[in-house]
Structure formats: structure tokens, C-alpha cells
N, C-alpha and C. Protein backbone atom coordinates (compact mmCIF):
# COMPACT_ATOMS: atom_id res chain seq x y z
N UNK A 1 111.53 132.85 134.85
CA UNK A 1 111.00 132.56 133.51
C UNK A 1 110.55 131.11 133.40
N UNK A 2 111.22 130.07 133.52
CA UNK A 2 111.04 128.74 133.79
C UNK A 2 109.65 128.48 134.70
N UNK A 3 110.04 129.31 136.11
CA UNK A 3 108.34 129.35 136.76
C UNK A 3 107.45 129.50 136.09
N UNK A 4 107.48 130.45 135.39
CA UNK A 4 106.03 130.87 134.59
C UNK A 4 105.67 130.08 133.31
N UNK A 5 106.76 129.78 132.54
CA UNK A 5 106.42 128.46 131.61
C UNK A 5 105.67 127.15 132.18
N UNK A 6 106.38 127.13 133.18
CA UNK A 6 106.02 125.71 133.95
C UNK A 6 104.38 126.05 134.59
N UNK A 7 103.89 127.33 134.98
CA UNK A 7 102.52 127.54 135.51
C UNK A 7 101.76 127.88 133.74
N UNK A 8 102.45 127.99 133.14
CA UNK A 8 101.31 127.95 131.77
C UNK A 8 101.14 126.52 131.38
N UNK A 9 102.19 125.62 131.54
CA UNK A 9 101.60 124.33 131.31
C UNK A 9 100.73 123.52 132.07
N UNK A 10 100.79 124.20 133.25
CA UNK A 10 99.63 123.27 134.31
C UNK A 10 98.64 124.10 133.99
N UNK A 11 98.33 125.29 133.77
CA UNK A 11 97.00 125.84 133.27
C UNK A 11 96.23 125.44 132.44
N UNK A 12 97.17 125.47 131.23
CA UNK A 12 96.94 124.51 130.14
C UNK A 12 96.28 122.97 129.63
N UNK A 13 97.12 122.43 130.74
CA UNK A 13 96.70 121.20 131.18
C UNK A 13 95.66 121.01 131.68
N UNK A 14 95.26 121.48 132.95
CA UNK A 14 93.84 121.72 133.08
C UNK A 14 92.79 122.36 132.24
N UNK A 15 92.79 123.24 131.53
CA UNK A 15 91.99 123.72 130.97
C UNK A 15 91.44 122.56 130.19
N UNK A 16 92.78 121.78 129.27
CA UNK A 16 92.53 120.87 128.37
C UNK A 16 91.67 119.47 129.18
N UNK A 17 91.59 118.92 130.87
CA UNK A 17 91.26 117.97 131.17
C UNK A 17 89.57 118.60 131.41
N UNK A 18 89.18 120.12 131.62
CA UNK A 18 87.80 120.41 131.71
C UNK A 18 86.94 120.51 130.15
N UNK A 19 88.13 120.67 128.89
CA UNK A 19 87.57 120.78 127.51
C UNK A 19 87.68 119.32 127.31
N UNK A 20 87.72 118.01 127.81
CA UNK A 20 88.38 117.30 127.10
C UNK A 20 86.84 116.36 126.77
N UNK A 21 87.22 115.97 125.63
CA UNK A 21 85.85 114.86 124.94
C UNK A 21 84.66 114.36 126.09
N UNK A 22 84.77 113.53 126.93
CA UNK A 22 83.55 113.15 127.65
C UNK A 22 82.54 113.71 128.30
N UNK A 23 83.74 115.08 129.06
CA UNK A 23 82.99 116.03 129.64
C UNK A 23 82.20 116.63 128.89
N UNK A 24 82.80 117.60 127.76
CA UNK A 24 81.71 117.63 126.63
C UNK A 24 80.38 117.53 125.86
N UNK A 25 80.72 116.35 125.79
CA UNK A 25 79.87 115.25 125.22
C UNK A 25 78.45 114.85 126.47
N UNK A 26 79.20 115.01 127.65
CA UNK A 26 77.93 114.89 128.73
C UNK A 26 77.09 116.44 128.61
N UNK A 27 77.82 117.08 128.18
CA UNK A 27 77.39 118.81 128.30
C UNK A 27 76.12 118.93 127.64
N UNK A 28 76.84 118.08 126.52
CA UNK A 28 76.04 118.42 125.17
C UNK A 28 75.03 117.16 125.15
N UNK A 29 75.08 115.79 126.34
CA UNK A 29 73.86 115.06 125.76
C UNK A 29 73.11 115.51 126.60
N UNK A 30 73.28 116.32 128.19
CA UNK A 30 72.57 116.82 128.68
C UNK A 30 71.55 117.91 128.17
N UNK A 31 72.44 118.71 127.55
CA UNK A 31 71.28 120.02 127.03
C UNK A 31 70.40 119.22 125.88
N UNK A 32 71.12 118.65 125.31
CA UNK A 32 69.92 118.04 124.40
C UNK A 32 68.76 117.26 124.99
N UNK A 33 68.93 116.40 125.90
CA UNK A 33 67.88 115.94 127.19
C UNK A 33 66.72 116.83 127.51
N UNK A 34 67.53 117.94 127.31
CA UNK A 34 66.56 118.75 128.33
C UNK A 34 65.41 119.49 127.49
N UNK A 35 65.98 118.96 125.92
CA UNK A 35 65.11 120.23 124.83
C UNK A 35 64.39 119.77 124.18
N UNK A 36 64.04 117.93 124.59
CA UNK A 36 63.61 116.92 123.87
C UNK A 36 62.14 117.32 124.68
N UNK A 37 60.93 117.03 123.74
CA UNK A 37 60.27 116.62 124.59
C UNK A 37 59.57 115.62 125.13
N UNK A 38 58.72 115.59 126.52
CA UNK A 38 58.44 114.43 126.75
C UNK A 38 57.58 113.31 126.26
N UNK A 39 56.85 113.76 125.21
CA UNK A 39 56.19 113.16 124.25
C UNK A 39 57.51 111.55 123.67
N UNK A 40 58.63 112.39 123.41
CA UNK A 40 59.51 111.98 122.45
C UNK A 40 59.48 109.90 123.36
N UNK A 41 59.42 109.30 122.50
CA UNK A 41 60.02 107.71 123.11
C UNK A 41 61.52 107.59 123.72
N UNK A 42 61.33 106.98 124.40
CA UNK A 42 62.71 106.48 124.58
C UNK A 42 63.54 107.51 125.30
N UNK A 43 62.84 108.84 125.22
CA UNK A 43 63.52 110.12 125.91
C UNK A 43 64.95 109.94 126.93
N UNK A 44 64.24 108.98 127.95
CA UNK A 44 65.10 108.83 129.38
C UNK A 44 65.90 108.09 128.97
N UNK A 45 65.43 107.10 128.47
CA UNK A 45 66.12 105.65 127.99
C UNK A 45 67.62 106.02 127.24
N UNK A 46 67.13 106.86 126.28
CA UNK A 46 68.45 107.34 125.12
C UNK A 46 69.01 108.29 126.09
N UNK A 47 68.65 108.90 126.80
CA UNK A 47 69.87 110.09 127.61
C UNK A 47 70.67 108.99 128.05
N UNK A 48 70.24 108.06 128.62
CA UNK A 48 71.20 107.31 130.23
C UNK A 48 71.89 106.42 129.06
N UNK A 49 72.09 105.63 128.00
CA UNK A 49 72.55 104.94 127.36
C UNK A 49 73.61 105.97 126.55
N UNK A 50 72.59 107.08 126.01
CA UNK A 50 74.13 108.28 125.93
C UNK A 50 74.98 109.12 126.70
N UNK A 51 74.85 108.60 127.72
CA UNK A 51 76.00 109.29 128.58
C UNK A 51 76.79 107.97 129.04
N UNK A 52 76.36 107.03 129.00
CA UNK A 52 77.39 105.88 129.27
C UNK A 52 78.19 105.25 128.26
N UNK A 53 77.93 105.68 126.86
CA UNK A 53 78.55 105.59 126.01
C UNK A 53 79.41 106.37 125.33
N UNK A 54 79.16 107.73 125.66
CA UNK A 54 79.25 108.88 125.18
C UNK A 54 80.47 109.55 126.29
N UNK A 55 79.64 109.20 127.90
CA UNK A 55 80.56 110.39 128.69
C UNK A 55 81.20 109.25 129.59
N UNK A 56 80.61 108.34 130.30
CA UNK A 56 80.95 107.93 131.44
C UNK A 56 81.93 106.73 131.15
N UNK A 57 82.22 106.06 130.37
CA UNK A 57 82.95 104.84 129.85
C UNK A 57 84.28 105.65 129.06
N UNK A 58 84.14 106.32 128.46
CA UNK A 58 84.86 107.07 127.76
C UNK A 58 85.88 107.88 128.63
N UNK A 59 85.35 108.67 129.81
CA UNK A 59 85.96 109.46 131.18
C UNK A 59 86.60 107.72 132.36
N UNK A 60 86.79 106.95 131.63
CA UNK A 60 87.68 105.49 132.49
C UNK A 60 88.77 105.45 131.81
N UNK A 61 89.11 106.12 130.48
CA UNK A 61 90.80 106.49 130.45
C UNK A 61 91.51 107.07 131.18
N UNK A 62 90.99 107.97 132.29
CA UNK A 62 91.81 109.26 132.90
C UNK A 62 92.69 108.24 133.53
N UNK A 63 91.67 107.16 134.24
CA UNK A 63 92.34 106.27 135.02
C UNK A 63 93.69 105.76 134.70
N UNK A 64 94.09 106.01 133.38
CA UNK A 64 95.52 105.36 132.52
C UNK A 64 96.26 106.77 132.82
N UNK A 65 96.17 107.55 133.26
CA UNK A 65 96.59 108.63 133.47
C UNK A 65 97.60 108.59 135.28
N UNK A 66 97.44 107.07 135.53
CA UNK A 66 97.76 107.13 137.30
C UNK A 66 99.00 106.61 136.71
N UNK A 67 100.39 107.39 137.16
CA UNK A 67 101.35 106.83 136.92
C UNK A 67 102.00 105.24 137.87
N UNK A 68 102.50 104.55 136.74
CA UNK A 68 103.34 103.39 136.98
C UNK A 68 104.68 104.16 137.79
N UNK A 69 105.38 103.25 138.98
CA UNK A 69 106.42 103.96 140.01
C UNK A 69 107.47 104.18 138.79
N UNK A 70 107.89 105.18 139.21
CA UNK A 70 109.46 105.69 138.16
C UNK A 70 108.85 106.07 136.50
N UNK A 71 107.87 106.26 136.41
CA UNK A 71 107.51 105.80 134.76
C UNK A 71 107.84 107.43 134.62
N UNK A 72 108.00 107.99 133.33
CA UNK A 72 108.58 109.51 132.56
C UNK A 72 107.38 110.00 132.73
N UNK A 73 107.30 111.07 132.61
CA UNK A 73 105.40 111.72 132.50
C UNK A 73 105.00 111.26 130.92
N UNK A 74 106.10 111.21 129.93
CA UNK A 74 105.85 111.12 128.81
C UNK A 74 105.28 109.84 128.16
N UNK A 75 105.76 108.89 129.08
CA UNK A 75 104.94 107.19 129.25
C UNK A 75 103.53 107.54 129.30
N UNK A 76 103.69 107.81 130.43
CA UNK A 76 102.00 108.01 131.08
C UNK A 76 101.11 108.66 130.01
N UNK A 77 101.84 110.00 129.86
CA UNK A 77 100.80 110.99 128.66
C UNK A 77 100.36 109.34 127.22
N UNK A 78 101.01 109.06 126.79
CA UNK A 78 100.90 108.45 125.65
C UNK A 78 100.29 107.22 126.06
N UNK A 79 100.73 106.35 127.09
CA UNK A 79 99.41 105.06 127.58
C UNK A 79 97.74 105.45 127.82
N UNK A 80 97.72 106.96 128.43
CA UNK A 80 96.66 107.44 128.47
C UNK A 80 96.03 107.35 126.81
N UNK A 81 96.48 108.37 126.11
CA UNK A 81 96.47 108.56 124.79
C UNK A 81 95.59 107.06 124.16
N UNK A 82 97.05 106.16 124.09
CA UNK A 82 96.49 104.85 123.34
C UNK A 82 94.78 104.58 123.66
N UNK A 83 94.94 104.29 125.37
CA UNK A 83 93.72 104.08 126.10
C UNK A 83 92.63 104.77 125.67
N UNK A 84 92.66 105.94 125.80
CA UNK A 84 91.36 106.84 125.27
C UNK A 84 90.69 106.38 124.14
N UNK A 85 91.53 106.47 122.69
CA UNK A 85 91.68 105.87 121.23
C UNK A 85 90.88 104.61 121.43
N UNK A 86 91.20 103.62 122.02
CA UNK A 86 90.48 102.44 121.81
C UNK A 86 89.09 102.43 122.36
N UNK A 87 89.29 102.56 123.68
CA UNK A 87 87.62 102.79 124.43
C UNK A 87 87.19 103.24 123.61
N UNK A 88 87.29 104.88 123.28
CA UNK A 88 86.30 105.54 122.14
C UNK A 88 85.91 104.47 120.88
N UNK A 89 86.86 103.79 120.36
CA UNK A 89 86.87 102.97 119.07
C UNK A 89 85.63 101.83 119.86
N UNK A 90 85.50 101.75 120.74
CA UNK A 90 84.68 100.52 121.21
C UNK A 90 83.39 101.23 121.48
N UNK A 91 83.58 102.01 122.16
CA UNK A 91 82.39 103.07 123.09
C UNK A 91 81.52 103.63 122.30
N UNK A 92 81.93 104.28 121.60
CA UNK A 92 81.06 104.95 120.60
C UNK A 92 80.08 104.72 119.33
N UNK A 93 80.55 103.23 118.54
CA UNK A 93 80.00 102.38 117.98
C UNK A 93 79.25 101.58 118.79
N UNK A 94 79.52 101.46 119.71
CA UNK A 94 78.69 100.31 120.62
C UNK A 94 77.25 101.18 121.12
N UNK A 95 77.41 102.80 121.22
CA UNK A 95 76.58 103.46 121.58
C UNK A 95 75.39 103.54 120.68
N UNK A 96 76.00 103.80 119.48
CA UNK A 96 75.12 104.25 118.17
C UNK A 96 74.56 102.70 117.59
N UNK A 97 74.94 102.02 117.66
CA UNK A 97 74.41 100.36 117.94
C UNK A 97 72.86 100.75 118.38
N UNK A 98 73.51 100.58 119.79
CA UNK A 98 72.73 99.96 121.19
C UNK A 98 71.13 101.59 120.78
N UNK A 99 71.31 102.31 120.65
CA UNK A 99 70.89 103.52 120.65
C UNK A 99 69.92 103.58 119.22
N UNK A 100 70.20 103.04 117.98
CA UNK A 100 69.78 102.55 116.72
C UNK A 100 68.44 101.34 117.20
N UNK A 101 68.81 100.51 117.77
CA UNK A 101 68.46 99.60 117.77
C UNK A 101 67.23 99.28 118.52
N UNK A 102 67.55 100.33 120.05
CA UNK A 102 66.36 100.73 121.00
C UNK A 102 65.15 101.66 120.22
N UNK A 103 65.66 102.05 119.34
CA UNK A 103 64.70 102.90 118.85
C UNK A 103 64.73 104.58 119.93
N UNK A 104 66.14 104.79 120.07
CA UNK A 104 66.40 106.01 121.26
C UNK A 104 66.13 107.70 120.59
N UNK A 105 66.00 108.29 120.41
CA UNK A 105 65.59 109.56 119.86
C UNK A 105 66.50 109.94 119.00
N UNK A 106 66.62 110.96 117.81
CA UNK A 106 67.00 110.02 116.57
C UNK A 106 68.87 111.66 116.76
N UNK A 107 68.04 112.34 117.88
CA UNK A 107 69.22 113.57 117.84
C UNK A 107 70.71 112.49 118.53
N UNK A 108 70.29 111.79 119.15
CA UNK A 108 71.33 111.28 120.02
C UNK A 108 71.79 109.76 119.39
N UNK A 109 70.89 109.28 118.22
CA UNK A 109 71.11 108.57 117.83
C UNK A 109 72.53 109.04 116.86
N UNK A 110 72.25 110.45 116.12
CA UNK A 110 73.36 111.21 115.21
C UNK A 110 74.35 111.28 115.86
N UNK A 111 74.51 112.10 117.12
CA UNK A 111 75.61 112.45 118.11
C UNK A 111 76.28 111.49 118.16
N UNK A 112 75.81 110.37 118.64
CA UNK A 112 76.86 109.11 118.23
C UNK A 112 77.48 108.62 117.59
N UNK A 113 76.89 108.75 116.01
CA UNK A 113 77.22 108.67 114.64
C UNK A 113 78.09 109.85 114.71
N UNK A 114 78.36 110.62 115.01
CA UNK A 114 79.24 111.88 114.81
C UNK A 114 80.65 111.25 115.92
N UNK A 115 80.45 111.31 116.72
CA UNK A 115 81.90 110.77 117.64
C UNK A 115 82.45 109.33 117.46
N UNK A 116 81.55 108.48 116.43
CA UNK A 116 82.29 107.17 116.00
C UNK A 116 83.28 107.71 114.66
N UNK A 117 82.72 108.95 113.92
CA UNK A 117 83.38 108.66 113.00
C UNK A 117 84.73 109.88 112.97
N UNK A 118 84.58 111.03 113.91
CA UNK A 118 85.41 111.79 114.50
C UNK A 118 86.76 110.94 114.95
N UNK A 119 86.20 109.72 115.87
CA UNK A 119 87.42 109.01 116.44
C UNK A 119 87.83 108.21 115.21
N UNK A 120 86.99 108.01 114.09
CA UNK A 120 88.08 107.59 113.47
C UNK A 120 88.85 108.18 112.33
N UNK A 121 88.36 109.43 111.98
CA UNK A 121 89.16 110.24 111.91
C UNK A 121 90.28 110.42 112.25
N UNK A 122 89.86 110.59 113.84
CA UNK A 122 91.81 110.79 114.29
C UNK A 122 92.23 109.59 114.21
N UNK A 123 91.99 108.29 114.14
CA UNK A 123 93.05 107.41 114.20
C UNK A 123 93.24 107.62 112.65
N UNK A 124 92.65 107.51 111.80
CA UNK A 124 93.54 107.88 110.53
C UNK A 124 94.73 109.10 110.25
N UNK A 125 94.36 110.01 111.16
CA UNK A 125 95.28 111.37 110.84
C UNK A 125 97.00 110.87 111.52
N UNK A 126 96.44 110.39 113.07
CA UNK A 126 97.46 109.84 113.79
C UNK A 126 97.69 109.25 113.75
N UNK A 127 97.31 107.80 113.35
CA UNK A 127 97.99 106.48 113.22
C UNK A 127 98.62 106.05 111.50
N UNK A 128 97.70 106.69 110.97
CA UNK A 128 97.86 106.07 109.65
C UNK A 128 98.90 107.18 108.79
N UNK A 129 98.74 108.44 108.77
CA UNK A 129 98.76 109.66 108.47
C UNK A 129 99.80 109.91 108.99
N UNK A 130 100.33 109.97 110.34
CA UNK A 130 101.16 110.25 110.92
C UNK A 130 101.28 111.45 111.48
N UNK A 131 99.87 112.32 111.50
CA UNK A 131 99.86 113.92 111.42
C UNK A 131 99.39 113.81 113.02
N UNK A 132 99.62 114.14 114.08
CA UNK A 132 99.09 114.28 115.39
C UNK A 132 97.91 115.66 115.47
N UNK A 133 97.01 115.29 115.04
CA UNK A 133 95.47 116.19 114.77
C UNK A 133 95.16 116.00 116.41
N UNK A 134 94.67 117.12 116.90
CA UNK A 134 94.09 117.37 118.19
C UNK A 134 93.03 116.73 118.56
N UNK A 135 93.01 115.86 119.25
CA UNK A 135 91.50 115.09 119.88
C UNK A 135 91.06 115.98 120.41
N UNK A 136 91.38 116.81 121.64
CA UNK A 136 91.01 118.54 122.16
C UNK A 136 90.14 119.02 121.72
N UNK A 137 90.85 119.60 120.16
CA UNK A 137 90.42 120.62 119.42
C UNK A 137 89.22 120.25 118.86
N UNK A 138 89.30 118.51 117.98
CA UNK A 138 88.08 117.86 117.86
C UNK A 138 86.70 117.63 118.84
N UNK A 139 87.24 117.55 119.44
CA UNK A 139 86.17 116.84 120.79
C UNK A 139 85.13 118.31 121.31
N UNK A 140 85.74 119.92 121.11
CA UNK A 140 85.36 121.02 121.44
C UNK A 140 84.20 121.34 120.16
N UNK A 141 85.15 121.18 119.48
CA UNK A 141 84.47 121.60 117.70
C UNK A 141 83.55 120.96 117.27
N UNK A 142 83.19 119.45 117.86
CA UNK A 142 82.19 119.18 117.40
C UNK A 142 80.95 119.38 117.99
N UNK A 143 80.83 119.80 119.26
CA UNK A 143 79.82 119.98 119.81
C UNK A 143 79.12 121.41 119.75
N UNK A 144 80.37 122.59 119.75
CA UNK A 144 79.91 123.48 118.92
C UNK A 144 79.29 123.70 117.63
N UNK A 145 79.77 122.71 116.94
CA UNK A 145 79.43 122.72 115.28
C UNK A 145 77.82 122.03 115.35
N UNK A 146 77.56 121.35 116.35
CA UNK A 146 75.88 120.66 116.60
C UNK A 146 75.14 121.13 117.24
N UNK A 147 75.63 122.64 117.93
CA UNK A 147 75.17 123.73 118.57
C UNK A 147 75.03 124.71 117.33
N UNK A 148 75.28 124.93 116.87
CA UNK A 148 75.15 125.90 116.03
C UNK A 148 74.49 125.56 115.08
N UNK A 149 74.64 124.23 114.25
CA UNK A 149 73.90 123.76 113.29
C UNK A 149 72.49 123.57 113.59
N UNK A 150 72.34 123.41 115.10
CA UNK A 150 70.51 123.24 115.35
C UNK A 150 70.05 124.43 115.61
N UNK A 151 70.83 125.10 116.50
CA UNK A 151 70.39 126.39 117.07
C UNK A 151 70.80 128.18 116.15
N UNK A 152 71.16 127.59 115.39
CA UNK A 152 72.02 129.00 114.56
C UNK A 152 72.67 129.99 115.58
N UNK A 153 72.20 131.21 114.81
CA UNK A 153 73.64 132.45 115.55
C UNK A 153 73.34 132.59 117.24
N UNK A 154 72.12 132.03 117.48
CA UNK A 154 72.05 132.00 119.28
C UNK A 154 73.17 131.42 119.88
N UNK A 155 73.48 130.41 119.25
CA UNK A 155 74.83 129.11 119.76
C UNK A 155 76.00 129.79 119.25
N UNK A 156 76.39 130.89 118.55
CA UNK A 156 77.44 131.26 118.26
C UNK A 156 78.65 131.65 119.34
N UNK A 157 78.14 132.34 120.52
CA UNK A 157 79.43 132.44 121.31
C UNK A 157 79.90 131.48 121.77
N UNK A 158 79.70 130.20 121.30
CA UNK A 158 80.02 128.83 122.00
C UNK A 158 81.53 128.67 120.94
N UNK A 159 81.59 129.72 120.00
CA UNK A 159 82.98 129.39 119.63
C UNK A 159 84.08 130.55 120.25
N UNK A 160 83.44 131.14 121.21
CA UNK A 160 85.30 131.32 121.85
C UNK A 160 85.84 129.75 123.04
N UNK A 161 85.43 128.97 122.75
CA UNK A 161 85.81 127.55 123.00
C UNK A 161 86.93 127.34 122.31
N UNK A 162 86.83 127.68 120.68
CA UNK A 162 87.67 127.07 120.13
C UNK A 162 88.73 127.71 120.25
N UNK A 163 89.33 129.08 120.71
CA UNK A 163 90.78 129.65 120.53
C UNK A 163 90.93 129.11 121.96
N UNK A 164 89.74 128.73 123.07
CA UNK A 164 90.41 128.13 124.43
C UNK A 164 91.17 127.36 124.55
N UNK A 165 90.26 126.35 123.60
CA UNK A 165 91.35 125.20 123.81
C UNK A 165 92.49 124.55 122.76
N UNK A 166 92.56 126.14 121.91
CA UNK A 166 93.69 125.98 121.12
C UNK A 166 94.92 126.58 122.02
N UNK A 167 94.74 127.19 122.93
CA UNK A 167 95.34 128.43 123.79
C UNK A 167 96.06 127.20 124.42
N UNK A 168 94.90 126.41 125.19
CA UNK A 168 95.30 124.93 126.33
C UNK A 168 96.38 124.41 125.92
N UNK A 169 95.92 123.66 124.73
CA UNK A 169 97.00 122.80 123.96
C UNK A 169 98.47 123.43 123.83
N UNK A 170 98.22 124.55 123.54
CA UNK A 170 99.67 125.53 122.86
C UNK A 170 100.08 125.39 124.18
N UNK A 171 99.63 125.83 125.64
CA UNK A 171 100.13 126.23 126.56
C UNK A 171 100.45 124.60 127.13
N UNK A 172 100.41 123.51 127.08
CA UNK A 172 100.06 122.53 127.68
C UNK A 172 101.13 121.62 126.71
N UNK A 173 101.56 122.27 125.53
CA UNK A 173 102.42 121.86 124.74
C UNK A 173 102.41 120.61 124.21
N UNK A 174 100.82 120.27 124.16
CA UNK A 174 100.81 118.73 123.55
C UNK A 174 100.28 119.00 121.74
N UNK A 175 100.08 120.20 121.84
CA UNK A 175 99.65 120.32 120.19
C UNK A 175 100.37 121.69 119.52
N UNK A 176 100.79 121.42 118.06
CA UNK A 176 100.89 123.32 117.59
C UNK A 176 99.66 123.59 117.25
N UNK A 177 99.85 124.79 116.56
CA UNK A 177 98.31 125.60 115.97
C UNK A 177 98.07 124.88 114.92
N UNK A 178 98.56 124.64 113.97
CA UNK A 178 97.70 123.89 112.94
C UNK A 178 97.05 122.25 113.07
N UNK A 179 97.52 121.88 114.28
CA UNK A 179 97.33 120.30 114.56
C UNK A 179 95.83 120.45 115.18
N UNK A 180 95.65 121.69 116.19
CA UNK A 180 94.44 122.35 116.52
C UNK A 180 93.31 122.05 115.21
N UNK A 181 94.21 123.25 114.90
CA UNK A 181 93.07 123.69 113.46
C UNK A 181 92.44 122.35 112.67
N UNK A 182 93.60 121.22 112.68
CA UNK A 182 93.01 120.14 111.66
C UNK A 182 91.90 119.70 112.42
N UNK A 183 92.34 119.22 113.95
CA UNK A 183 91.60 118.70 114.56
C UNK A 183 90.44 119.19 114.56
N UNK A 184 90.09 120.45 114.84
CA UNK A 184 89.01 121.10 115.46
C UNK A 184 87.92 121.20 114.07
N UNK A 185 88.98 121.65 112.87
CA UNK A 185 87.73 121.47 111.32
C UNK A 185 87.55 120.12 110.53
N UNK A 186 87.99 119.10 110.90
CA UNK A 186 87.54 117.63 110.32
C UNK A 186 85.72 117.07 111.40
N UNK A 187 86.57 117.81 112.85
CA UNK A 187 85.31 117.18 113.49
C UNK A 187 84.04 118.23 113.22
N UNK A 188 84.40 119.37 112.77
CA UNK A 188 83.22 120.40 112.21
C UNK A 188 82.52 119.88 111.28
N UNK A 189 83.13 119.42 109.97
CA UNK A 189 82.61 118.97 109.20
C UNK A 189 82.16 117.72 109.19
N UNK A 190 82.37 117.01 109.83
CA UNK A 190 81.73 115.46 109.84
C UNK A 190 80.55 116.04 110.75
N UNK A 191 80.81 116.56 111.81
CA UNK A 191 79.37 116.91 112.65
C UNK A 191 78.08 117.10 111.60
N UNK A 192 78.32 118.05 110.83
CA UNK A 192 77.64 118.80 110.29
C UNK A 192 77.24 118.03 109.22
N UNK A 193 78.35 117.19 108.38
CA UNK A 193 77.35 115.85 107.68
C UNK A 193 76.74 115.07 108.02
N UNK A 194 77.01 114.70 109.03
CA UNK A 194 76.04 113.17 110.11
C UNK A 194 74.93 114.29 110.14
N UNK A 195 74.87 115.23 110.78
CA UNK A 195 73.47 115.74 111.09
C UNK A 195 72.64 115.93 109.80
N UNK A 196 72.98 116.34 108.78
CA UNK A 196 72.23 116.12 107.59
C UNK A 196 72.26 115.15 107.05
N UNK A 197 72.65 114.57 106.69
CA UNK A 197 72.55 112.85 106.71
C UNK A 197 71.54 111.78 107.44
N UNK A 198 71.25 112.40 109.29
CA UNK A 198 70.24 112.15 109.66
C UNK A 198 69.01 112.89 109.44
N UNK A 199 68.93 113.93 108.41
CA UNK A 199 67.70 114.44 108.03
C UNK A 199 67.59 115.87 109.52
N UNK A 200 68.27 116.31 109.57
CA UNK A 200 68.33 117.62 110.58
C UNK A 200 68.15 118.95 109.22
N UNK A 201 67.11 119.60 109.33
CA UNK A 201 67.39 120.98 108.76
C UNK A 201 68.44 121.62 109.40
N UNK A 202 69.36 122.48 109.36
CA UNK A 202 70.24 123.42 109.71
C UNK A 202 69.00 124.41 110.20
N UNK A 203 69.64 125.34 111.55
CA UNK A 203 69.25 126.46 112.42
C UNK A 203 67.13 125.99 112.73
N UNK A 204 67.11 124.79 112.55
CA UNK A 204 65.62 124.34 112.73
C UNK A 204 65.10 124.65 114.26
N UNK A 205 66.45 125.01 115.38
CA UNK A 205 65.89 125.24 116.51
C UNK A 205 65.56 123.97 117.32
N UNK A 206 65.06 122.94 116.84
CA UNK A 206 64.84 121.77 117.83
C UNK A 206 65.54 120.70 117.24
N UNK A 207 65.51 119.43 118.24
CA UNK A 207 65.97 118.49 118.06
C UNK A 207 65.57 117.23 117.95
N UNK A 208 64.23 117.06 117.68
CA UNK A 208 62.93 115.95 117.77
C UNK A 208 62.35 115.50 115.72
């Protein structure tokens, strides 16, 4: 019995390091890359500045993830944690900056605006709040919720994501179900305001 608990948490665990925010976020600045067209300015320019802000700077927390000799796993989990929190707090504003400013295409200019204010979201839920809201659950939900909002019911099976990596977490035992749930519907709804906010019709199909 213990065996098999112990193989649902490494499942878990993994599942949660292939759902987890950067990867994501590269998923999703990639497909958007690809749907832009080449007319658009700045096309190349704004992909490579959003994935280094977005995926690749952001994926240099794992690195806090290499344990110190003798340290608890439970050290490690939570230095990681802190680590992530701040980069993002730096990374992501610095993106939507740098990305504003170039004059970079205006879908990826939002996306950014959406994961500055997601992360701070969770530091309010978790730091301030005291409620441990799922970065996971967030980090899944919002990219679905900017899939769906451009693309309508075509992008819809992109939400059996969300019981995945509510499944992860549960199994991986770093979140319950409702910490999921907060997580995963704060970053829905902010998605979905930044994108109208940047002037996106809902189910418009493109992203230019």
C-alpha cells in the first residue's frame, strides 16, 4: 500500500513538472508564433523576447530544486517555491515592459500582461492571504482560458488539462481540490480580462 502511494506521488510529481508554468507558456507563445502573420512587425522579435521572459528565465528556478547535502525534501520543495515567485515577479513585468515598448505584437504583448498579474495574484492569495492557491492549477488555466477565448469551442478539449493537473497536485500532495480550483479560476478570469482589455473580441479566431 505504501508502494503505491509512494508511485502516485512521483507520477504526480511529474505530471505537475511537464504542466508546470514555463513549459506552458512556451506551448502557448509558440502556437501563437505560428498563427501570427508574417506581415505582423516585430513577429520574430516578440516570439524570442517572449519566450525568454515568459519560458526560459522563468524554467532557472528548477535549478533551486538541486538539493543542499542533508537538506529535508521539504526545504528544497519551498526554496524552489520562494525562487519561482520572485523570478516570475521580475520576469514577467520585465517582459511586458521590454515587449510594450519594442512595439512586439500586441497578442504577446497581453500574454504577458496576463502572467504579471496571475503571479501576483498568487502572491496575494499565498503570502498575504495565507490561502496556498495552486500556481499548477493557475499556470494550466490560463493558457487554456486564452485558447479558448481566441479560438472558441475548437480549443475546448484543452480543458481536460484542468482535472490533470488537479489529479497531479492531489496525487503529488502539494495541493487539495479547492486550492486547485482557486488557483486554476482567478487565473481564468484575469486571462480573460487582460485579453479584453487589450481589445481582443472573444472566439475572433486570430490573434493580430
Amino acid at each position: 500500500m505504501q508502494e503505491k502511494k509512494i508511485t502516485k506521488q512521483v507520477v504526480g510529481a511529474v505530471l505537475s513538472q511537464l504542466l508546470n508554468v514555463p513549459v506552458l507558456s512556451g506551448a502557448l507563445a509558440s502556437y501563437l508564433f505560428l498563427h501570427i502573420p508574417d506581415p505582423e512587425p516585430n513577429r520574430l522579435n516578440g516570439y524570442a523576447w517572449t519566450m525568454l521572459f515568459l519560458c526560459l528565465i522563468p524554467l532557472c528556478s528548477l535549478f533551486f530544486f538541486i538539493r543542499v547535502k542533508s537538506e529535508e525534501k521539504q526545504v528544497t520543495v519551498h526554496r524552489q517555491r520562494v525562487a519561482s515567485f520572485v523570478i516570475m515577479l521580475i520576469s514577467y513585468p520585465t517582459g511586458w515592459l521590454v515587449l510594450a515598448l519594442m512595439g512586439g505584437p500586441r497578442i504577446f504583448t497581453a500574454v504577458a500582461a496576463i502572467y504579471t498579474f496571475v503571479t501576483v495574484g498568487l502572491v496575494i492569495f499565498n503570502l498575504l492571504l495565507r490561502y496556498k492557491a495552486s500556481g499548477h492549477a493557475a499556470g494550466v488555466s490560463g493558457p487554456v482560458a486564452i485558447m479558448i477565448y481566441i479560438y472558441g469551442v475548437i480549443a475546448s478539449p484543452l480543458l481536460v488539462l484542468l482535472p490533470l493537473v488537479t489529479w497531479a497536485r492531489l496525487a503529488a500532495e502539494g495541493h487539495n481540490l479547492w486550492q486547485t480550483v482557486v488557483g486554476a479560476t482567478m487565473s481564468a478570469l484575469i486571462s480573460i480580462g487582460v485579453l479584453w482589455a487589450f481589445g481582443f473580441p472573444p472566439f475572433i479566431g486570430v490573434v493580430w
